[in-house]
Protein backbone atom coordinates (compact mmCIF):
# COMPACT_ATOMS: atom_id res chain seq x y z
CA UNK A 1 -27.59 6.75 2.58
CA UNK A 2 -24.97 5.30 -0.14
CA UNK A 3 -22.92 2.27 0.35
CA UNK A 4 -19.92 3.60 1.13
CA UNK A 5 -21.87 6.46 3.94
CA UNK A 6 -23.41 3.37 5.58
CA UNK A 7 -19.84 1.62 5.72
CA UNK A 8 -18.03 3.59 7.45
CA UNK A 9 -21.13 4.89 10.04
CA UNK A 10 -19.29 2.33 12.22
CA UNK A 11 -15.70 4.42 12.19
CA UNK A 12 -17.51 7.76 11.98
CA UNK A 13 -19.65 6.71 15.39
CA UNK A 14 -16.36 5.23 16.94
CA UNK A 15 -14.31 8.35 16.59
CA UNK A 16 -17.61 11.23 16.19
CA UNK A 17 -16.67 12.78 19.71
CA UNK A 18 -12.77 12.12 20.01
CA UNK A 19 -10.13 14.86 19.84
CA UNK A 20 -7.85 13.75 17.47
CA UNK A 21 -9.74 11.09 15.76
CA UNK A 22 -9.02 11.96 12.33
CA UNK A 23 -5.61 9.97 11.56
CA UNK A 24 -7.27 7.05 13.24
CA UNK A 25 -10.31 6.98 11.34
CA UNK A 26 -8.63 7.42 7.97
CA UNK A 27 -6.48 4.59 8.96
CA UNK A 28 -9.46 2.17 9.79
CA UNK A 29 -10.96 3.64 6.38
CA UNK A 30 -7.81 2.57 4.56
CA UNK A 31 -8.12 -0.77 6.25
CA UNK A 32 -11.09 -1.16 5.30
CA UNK A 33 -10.91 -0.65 1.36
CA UNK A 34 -6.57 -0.73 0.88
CA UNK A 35 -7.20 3.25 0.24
CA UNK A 36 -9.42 6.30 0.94
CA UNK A 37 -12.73 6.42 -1.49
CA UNK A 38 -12.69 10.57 -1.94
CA UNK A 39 -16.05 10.15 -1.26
CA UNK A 40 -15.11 9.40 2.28
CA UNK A 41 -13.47 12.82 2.93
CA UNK A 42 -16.43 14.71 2.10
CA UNK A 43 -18.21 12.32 4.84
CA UNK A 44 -15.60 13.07 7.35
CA UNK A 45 -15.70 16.22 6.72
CA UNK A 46 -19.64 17.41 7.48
CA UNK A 47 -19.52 14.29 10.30
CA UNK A 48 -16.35 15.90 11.91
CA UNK A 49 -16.83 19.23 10.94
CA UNK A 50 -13.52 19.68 9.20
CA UNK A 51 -13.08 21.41 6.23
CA UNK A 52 -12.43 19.23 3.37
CA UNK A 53 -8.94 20.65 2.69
CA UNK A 54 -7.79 19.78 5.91
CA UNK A 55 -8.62 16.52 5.58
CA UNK A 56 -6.92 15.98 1.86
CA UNK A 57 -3.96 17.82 3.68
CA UNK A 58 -3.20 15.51 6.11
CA UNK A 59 -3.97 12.91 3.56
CA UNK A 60 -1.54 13.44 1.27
CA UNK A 61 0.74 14.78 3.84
CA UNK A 62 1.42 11.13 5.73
CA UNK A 63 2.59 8.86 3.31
CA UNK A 64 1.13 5.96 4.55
CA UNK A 65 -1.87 6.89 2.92
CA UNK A 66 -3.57 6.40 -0.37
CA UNK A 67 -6.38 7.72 -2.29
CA UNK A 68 -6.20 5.77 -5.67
CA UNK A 69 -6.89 1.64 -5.57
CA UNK A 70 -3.69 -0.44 -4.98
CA UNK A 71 -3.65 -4.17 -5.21
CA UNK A 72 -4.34 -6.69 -2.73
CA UNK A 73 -0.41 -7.25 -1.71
CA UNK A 74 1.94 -4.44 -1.87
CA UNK A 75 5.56 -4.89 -3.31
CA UNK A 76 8.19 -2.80 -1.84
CA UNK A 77 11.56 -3.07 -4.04
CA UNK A 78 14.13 -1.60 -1.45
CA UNK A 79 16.89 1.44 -3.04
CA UNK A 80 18.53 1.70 -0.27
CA UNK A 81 22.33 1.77 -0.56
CA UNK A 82 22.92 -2.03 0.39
CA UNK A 83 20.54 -2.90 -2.45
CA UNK A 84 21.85 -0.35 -4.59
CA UNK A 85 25.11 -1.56 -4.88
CA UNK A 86 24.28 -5.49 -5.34
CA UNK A 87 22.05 -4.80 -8.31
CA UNK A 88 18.71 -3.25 -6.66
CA UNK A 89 17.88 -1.57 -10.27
CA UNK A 90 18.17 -5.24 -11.69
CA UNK A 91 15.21 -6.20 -9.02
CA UNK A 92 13.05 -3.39 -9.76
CA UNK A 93 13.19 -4.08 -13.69
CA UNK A 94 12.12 -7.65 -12.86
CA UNK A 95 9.31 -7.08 -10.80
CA UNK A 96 8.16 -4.64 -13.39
CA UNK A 97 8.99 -6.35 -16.68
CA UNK A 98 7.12 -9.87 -14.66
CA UNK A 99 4.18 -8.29 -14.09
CA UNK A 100 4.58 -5.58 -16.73
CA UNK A 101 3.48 -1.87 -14.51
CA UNK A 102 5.55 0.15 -13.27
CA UNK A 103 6.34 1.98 -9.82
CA UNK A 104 2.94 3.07 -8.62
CA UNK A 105 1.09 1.06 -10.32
CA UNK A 106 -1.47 -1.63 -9.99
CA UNK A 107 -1.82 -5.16 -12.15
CA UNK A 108 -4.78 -5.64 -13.81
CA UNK A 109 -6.37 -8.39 -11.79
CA UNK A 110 -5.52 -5.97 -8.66
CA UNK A 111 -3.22 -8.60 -6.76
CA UNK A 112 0.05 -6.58 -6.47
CA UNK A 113 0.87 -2.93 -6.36
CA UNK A 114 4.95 -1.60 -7.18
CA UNK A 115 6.34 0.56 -4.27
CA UNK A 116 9.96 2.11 -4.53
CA UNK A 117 11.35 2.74 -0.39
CA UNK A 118 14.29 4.18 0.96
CA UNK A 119 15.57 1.36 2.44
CA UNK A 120 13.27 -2.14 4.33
CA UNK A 121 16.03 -1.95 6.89
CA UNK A 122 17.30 -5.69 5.56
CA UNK A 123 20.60 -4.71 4.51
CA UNK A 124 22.16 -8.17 5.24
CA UNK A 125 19.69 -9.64 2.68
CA UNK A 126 20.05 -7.15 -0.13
CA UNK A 127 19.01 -6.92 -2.79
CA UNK A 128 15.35 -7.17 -0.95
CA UNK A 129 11.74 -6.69 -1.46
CA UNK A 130 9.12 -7.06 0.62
CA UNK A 131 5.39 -8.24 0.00
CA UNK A 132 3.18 -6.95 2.73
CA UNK A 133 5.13 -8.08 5.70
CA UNK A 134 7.24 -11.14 4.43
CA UNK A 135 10.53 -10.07 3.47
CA UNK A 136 12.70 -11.86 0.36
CA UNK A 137 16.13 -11.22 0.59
CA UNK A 138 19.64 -12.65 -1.65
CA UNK A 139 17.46 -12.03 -4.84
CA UNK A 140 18.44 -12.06 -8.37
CA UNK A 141 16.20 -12.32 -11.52
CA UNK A 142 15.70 -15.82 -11.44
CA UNK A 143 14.46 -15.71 -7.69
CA UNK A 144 12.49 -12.44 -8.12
CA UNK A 145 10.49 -14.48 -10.75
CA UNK A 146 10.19 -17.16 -8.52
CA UNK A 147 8.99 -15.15 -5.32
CA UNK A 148 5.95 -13.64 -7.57
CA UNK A 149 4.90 -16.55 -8.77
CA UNK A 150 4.38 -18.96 -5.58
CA UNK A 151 3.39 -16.23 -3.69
CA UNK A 152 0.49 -15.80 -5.99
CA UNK A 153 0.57 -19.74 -6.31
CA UNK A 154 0.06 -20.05 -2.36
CA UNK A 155 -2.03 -17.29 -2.33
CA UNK A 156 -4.40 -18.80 -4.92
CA UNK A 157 -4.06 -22.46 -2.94
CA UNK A 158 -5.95 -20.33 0.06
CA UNK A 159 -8.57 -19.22 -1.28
């Protein structure tokens, strides 16, 4: 058995005999590793005895789920209208040009992955972004900068 097989016999033994155990066992497999190895579905699929397709349909059908390697914190640059209108883009093109990807992508040590969302629901604070649960709010370049780097400060000071 591979590495990956033998990590998730846990999950697959948890949910083997449960109706409906698929979306809660990808979920603990995205816990797990921050996405779904594609060598997992073909697992689930001979352990469940669901067709691979199925699987890679609800996959890609919930959003909350990934199949590609993001970092170990998640930045979410809110668009919605509230941070629209009091310079959203101007956020976005800082968090990018700081830590030079783009939306979707990954920095090179892994520590922080670029998502674009409809709105954080923080319209009070906008513009906002949000890295993994803490929310920033009243940003501006200068602040933006500022976040990113003692959050990775702190972060580091952790460890």
């Amino acid at each position: 058995m591979d590495k990956i097989a033998e990590e998730i016999q846990p999950i697959i033994d948890k949910y083997q005999n449960e109706v409906g155990a698929l979306i809660p066992a990808l979920q603990e497999i995205q816990g797990k590793y921050n996405y779904i190895p594609k060598q997992t579905i073909e697992i689930l699929s001979k352990e469940f005895h669901i067709p691979m397709t199925k699987i890679q349909g609800v996959i890609t059908f919930y959003a909350q789920f990934r199949t590609e390697p993001v970092g170990k914190h998640i930045i979410r640059v809110c668009h919605g209208t509230a941070c629209f209108v009091n310079n959203g883009d101007s956020i976005m093109d800082t968090v990018k040009q700081t830590l030079k990807i783009d939306i979707g992508e990954t920095t090179e040590d892994k520590f922080y992955t670029i998502e674009q969302v409809a709105c954080l629901g923080c319209c009070s604070l906008a513009p906002v972004i949000m890295i993994d649960d803490k929310v920033f709010g009243k940003l501006d370049s200068t602040k933006v900068k500022n976040v990113l780097k003692k959050f990775k400060e702190k972060e580091n000071n952790n460890e």
